[in-house]
Protein backbone atom coordinates (compact mmCIF):
# COMPACT_ATOMS: atom_id res chain seq x y z
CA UNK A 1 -238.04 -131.18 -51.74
CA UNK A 2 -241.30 -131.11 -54.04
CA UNK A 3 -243.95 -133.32 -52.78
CA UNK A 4 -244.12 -137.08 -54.48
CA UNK A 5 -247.05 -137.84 -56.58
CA UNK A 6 -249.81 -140.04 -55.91
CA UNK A 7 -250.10 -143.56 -56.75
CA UNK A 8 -252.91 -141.91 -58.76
CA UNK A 9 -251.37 -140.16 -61.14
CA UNK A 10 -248.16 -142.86 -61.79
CA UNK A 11 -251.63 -144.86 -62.94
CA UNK A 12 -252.84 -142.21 -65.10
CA UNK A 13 -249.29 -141.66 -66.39
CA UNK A 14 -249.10 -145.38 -67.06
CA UNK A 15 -252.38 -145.90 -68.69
CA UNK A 16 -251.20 -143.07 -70.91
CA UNK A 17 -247.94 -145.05 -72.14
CA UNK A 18 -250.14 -148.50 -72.05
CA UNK A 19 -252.31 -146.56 -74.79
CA UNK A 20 -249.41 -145.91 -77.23
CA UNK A 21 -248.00 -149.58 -76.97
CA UNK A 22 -251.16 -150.99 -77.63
CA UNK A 23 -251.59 -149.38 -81.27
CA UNK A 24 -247.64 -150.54 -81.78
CA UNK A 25 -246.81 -154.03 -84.06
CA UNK A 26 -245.49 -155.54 -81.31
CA UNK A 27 -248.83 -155.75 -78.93
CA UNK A 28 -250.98 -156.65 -81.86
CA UNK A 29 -248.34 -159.64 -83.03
CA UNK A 30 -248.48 -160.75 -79.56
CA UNK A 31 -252.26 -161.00 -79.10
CA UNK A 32 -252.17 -162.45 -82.11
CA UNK A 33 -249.75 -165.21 -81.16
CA UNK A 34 -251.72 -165.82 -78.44
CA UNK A 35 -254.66 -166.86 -80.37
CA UNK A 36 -253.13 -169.21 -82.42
CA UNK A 37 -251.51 -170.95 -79.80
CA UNK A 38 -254.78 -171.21 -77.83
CA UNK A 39 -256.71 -172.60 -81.79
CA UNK A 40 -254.20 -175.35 -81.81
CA UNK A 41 -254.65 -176.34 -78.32
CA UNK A 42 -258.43 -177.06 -79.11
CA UNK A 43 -257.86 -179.12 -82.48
CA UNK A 44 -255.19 -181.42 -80.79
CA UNK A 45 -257.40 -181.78 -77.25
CA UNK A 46 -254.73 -181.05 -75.35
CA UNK A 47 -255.97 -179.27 -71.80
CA UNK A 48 -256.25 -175.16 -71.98
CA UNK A 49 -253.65 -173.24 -70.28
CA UNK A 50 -255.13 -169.70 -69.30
CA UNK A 51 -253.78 -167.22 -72.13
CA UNK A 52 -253.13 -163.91 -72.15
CA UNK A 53 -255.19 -161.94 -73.60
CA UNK A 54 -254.48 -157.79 -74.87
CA UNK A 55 -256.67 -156.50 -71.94
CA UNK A 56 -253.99 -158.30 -69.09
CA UNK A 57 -250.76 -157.81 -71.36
CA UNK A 58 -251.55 -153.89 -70.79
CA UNK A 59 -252.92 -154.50 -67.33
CA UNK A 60 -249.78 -155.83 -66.63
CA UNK A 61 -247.20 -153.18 -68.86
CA UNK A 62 -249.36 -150.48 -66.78
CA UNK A 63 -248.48 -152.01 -62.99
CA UNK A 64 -244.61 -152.55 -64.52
CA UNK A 65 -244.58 -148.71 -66.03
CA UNK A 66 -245.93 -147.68 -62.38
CA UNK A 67 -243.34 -149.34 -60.32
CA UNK A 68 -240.39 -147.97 -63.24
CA UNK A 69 -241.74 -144.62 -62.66
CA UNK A 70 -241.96 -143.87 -58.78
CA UNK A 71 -238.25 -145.96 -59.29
CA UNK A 72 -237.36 -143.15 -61.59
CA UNK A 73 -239.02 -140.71 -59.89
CA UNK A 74 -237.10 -141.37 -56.75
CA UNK A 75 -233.22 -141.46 -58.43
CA UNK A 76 -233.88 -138.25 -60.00
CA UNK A 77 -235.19 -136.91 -56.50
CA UNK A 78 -231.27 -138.63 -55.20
CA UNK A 79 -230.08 -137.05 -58.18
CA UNK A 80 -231.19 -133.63 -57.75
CA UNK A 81 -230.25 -133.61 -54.15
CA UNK A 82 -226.87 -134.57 -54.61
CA UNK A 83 -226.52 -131.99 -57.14
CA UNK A 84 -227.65 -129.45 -55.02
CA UNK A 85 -224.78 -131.04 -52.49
CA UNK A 86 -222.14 -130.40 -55.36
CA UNK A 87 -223.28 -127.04 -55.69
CA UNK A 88 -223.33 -125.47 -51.67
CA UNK A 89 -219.62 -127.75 -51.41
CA UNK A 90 -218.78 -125.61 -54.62
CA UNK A 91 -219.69 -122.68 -53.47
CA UNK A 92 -218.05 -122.70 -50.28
CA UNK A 93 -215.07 -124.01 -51.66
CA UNK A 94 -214.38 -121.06 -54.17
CA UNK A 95 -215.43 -118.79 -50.57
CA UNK A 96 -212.83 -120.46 -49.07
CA UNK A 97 -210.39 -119.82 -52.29
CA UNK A 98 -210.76 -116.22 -51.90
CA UNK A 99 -210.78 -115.60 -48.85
CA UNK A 100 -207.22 -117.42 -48.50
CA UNK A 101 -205.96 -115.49 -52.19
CA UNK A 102 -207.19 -112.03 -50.06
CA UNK A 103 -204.78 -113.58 -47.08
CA UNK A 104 -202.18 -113.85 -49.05
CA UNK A 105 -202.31 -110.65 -51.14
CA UNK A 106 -202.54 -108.68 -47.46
CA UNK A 107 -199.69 -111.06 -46.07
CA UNK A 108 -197.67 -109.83 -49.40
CA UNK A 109 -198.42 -105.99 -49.13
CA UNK A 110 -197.82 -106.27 -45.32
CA UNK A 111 -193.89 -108.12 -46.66
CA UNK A 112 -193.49 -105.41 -49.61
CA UNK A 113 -193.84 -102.29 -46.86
CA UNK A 114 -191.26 -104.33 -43.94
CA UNK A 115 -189.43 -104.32 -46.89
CA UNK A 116 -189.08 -100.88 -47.99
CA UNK A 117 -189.59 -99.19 -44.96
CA UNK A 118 -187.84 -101.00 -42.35
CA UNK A 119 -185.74 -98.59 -40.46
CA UNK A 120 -182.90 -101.52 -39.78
CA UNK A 121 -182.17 -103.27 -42.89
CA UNK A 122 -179.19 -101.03 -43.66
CA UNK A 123 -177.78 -101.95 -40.25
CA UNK A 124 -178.94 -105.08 -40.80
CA UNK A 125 -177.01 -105.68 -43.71
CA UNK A 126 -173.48 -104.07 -41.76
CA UNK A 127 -173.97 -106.12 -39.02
CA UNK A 128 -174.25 -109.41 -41.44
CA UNK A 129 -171.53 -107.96 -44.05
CA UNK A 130 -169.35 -107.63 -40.61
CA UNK A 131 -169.34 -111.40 -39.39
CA UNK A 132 -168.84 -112.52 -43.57
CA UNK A 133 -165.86 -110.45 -43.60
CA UNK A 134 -164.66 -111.24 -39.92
CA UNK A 135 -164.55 -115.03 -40.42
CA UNK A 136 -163.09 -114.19 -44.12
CA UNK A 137 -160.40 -112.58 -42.45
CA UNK A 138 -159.83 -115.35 -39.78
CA UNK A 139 -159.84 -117.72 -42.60
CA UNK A 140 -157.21 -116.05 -44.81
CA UNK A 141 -154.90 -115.47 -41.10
CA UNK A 142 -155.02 -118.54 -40.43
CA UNK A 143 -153.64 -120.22 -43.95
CA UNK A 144 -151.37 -117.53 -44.36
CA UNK A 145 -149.77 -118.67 -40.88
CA UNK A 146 -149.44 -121.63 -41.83
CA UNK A 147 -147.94 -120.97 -45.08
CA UNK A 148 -144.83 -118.79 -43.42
CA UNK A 149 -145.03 -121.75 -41.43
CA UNK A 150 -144.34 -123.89 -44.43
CA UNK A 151 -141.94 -121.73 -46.27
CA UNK A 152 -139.68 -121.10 -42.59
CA UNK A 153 -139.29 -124.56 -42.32
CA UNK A 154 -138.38 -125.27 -46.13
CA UNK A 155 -135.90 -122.47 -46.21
CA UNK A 156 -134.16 -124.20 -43.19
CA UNK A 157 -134.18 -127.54 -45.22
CA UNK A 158 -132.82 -125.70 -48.35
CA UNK A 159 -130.01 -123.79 -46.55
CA UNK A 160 -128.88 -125.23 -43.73
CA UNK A 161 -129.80 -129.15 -44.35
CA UNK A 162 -129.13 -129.00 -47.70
CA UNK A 163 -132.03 -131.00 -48.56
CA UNK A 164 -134.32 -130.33 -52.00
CA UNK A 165 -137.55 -131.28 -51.58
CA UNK A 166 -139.43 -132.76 -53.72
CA UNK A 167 -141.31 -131.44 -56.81
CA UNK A 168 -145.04 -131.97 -55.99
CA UNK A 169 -144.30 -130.07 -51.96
CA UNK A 170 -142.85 -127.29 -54.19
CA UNK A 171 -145.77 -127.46 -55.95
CA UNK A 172 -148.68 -127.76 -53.59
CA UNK A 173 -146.68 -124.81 -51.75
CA UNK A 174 -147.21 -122.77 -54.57
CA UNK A 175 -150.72 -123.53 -55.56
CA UNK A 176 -151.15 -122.02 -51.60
CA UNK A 177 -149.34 -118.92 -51.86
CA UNK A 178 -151.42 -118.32 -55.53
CA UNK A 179 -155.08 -118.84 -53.57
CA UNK A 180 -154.04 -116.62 -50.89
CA UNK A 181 -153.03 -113.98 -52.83
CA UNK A 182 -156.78 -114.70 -55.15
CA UNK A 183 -158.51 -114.53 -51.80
CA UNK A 184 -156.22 -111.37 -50.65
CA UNK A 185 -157.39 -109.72 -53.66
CA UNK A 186 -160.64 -110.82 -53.16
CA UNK A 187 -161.32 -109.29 -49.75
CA UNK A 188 -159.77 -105.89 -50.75
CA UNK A 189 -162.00 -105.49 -53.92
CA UNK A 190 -165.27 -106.54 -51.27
CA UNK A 191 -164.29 -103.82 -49.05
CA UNK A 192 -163.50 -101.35 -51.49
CA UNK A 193 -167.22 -102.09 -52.80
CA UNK A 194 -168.84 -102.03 -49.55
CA UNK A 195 -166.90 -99.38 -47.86
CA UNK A 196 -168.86 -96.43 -49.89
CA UNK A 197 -172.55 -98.17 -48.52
CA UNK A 198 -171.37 -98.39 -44.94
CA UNK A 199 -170.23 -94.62 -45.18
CA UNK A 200 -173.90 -93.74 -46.77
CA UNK A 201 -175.28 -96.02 -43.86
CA UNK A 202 -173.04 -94.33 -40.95
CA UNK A 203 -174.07 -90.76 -42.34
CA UNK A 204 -178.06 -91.61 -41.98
CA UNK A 205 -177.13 -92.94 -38.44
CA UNK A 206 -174.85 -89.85 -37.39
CA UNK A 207 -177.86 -87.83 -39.21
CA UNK A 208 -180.49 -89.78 -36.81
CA UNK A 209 -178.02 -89.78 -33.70
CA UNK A 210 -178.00 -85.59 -34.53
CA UNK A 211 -181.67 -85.31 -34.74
CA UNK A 212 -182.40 -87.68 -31.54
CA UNK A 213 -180.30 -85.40 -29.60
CA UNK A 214 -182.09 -82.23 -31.06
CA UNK A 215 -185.64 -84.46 -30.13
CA UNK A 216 -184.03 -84.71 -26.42
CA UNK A 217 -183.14 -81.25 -25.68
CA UNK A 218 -186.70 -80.15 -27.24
CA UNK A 219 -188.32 -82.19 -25.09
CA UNK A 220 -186.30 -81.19 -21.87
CA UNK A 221 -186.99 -77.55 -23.01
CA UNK A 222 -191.00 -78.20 -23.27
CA UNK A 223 -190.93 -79.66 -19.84
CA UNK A 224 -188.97 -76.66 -18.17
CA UNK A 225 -191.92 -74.50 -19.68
CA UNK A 226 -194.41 -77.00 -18.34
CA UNK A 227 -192.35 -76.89 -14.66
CA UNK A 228 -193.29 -72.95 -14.88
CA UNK A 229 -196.67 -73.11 -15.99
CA UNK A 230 -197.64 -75.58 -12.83
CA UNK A 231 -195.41 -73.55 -10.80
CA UNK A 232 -197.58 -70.73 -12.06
CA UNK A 233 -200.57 -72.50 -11.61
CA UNK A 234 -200.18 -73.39 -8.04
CA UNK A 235 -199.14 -69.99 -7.09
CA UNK A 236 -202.60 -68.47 -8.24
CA UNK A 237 -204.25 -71.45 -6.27
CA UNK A 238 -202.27 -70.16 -3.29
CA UNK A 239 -203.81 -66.79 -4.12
CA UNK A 240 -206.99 -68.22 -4.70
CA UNK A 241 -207.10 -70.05 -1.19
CA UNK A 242 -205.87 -66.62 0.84
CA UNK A 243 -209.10 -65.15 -0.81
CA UNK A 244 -211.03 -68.12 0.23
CA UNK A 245 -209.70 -67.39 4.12
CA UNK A 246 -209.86 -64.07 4.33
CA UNK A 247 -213.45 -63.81 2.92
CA UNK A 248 -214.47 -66.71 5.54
CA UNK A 249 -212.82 -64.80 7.99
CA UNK A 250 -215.65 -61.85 7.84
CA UNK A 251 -218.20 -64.09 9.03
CA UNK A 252 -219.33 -65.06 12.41
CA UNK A 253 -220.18 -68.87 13.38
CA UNK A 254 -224.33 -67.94 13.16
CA UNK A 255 -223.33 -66.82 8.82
CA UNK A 256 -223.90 -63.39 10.32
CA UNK A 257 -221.26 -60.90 9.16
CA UNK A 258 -219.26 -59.59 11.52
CA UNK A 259 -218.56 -55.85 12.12
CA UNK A 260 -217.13 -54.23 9.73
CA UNK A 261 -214.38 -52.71 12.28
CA UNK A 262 -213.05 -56.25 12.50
CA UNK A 263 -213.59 -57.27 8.72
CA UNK A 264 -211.21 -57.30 6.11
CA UNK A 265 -210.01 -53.74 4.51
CA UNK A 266 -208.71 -53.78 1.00
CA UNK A 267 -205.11 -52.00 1.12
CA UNK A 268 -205.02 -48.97 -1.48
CA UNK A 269 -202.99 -49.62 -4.57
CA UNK A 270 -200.64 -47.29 -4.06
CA UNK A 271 -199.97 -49.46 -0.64
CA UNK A 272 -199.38 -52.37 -2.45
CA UNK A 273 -203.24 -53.33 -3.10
CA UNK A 274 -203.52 -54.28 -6.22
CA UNK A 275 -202.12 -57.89 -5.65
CA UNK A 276 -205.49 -59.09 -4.80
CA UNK A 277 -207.40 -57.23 -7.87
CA UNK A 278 -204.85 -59.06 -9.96
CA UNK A 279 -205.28 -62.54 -8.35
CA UNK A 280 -209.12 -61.59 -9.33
CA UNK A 281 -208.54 -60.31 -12.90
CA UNK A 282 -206.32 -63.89 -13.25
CA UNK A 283 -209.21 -66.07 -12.01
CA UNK A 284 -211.96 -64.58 -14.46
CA UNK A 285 -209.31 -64.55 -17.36
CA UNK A 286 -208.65 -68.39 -16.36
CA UNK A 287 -210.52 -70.14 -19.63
CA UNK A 288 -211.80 -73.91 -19.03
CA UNK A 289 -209.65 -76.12 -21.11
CA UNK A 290 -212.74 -78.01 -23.29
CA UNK A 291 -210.29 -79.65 -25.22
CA UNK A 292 -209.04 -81.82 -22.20
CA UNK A 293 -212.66 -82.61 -21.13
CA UNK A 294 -213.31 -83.96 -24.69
CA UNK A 295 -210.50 -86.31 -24.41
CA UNK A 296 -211.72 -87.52 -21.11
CA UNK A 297 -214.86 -88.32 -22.46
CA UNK A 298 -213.47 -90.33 -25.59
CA UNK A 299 -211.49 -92.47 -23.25
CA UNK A 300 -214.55 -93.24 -21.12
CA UNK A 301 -216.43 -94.33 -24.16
CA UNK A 302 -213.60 -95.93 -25.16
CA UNK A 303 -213.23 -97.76 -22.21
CA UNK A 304 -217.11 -98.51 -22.04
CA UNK A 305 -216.91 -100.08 -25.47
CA UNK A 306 -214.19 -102.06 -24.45
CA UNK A 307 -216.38 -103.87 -21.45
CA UNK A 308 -219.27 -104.24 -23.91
CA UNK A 309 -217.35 -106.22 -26.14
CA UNK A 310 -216.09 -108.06 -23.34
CA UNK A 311 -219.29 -109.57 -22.66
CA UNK A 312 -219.90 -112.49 -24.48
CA UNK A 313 -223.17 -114.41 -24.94
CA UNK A 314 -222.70 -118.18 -24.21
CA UNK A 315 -225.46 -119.33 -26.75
CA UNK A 316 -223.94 -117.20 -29.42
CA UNK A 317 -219.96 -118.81 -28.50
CA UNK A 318 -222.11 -122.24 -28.76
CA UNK A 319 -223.88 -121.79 -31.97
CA UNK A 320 -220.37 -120.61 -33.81
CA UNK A 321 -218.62 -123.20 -32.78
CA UNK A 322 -221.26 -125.53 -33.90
CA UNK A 323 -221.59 -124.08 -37.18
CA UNK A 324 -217.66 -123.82 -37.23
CA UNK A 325 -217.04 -127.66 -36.63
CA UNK A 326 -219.38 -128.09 -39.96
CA UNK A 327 -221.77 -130.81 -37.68
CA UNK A 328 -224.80 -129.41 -40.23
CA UNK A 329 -226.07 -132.19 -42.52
CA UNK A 330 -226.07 -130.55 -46.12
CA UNK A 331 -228.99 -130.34 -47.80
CA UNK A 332 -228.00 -127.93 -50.72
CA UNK A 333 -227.58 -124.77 -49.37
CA UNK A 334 -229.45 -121.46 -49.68
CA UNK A 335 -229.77 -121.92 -53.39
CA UNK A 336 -231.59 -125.15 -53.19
CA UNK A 337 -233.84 -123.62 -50.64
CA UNK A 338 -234.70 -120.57 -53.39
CA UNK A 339 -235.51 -123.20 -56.22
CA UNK A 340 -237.59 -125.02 -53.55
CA UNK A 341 -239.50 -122.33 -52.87
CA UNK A 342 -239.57 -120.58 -55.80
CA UNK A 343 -241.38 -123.93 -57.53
CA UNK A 344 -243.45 -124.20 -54.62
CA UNK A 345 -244.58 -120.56 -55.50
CA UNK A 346 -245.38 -121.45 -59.49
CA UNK A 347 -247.42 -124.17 -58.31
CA UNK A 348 -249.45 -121.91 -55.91
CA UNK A 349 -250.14 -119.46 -58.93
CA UNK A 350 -251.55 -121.98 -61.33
CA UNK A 351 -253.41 -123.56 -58.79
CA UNK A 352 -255.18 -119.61 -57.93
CA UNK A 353 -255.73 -118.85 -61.39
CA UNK A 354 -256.78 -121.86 -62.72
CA UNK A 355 -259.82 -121.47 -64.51
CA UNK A 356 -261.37 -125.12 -62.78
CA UNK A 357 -260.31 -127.37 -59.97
CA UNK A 358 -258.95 -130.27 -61.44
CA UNK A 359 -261.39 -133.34 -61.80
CA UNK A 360 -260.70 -137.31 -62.10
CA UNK A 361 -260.81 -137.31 -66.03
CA UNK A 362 -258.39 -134.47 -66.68
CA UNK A 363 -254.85 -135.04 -66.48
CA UNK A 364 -252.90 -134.36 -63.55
CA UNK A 365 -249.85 -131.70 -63.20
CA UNK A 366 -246.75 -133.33 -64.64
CA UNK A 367 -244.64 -135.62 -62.66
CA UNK A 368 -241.17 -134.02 -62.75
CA UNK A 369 -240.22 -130.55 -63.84
């Protein structure tokens, strides 16, 4: 916050305002008064009270403007400091606002795409169109049970009791037979309507079941080739190891070679030779897989980035959760801090170029900006 003024300069401020009240009616009918009552003290005898004169009626305006103006001074320092309050609660309030309208437009994208793309909603919808129509069905057994039930035992009444029942039975017995013939009706237009959609839906499934098996036998046919290719594999390592043998074979134990009588002799091609030249022509023709090794290396820096974020630094878990639990008195935020400083700057300009250094008879640097 800017620094307060002196004590000096509220005086010089009120001396100012003490000048213009003194040239207004109002002081000079006051002085005025003054005098008169102090003449007609004198004529009558009566003891003299001390009167005020012009000279202490502005001494005394000038110590009551002082003590108005540091008051002012002070609620417009509250003032602007609970403005700049307002302002950083503002501000992070419409943060907060945005950041929760961003939540919700991802949360409603995220809703849109389970929506379109979810592989099971037309199953979905079968499975719950099933259990509708099951306990439909139940529904409509069950009451038309009961009303062969109803017409059995009134046929027996009617024939062989020879008993008419009454008008409002017959009545209720039809109303019964009419809303199980509207709910009859009812369930064979719903499955006409949904019989076409669960065709469409079994034909995607038989289509899926089709290409799942076609997946399967794919992949059982890339592993057979991968069964010969290590099978081939380890059969030029067992190649590769007879070479190893045989050439260790041709040495003494002092790493001096031993005679060539008892060395190994290459067998002629036409002999059945050419095995080993083969085995030799298959090891120089073997190519290092870089691809592989560049994979390797992506998980290992994978996997070192992963114990780098690990680590966590216990000052910087204490500090968010400090500044997370909002224990910071506010004070106006960054903006308040940039008008701070940015006044503090002015002031240091004017005071550099300046053409003097301010003396006692000029007037000071306003109060409040």
């Amino acid at each position: 916050m800017p620094n307060r003024p002196s004590d000096r300069q509220f005086q010089h401020v009120a001396r100012r305002l003490s000048r213009f009240v003194a040239g207004s009616p109002f002081s000079q009918q006051t002085v005025s008064s003054s005098n008169m009552s102090y003449m007609q003290a004198q004529m009558t005898g009566q003891s003299l009270q001390p009167q005020m004169t012009g000279g202490s009626i502005l001494s005394d305006y000038s110590s009551r403007v002082v003590t108005d103006l540091k008051t002012q001074f002070d609620e417009v320092q509250n003032l602007r400091r609970d403005l700049g309050i307002m302002r950083q609660l503002y501000t992070e309030f419409m943060k907060q606002t945005k950041e929760s309208l961003a939540t919700l437009r991802t949360q409603t994208q995220s809703v849109k795409q389970l929506a379109t793309t979810s592989v099971g909603g037309a199953r979905g919808y079968i499975d719950s169109g099933k259990k509708k129509l099951d306990t439909r069905s139940q529904n409509i057994l069950t009451d038309v049970e009961k009303l062969l039930d109803t017409v059995e035992n009134m046929k027996d009444d009617v024939t062989k009791r020879q008993i008419t029942p009454k008008d409002q039975i017959v009545k209720n017995i039809k109303r019964d037979i009419d809303s199980a013939a509207t709910e009859l009706e009812s369930l064979r237009e719903h499955i006409k309507t949904i019989k076409p959609m669960w065709k469409k839906t079994w034909e995607e499934e038989l289509q899926n079941i089709v290409e799942e098996q076609q997946f399967l036998t794919h992949q059982e046919e890339f592993l057979n080739d991968l069964l010969e290719d290590h099978k081939a594999a380890l059969e030029v390592y067992g190649h590769i190891e007879k070479v190893i043998s045989l050439r260790g074979s041709g040495s003494n134990g002092k790493g001096r070679p031993m005679p060539r009588s008892r060395g190994f002799k290459s067998i002629p091609a036409e002999e059945g030779g050419g095995d080993l030249s083969n085995v030799m022509l298959e090891i120089r023709g073997a190519a290092v897989n870089a691809e592989r090794r560049m994979k390797a290396i992506e998980a290992s820096q994978k996997i070192r980035e992963k114990e780098l974020a690990a680590r966590s630094d216990e000052l910087q878990v204490e500090l968010t959760e400090f500044v997370g639990s909002k224990k910071l008195k506010m004070t106006g935020g960054a903006e308040e801090a940039d008008r701070v400083r940015q006044k503090r700057s002015e002031a240091t300009l004017k005071a550099m170029f300046s053409a003097q250094s301010p003396s006692p008879e000029m007037p000071p640097p306003p109060l409040l900006s």
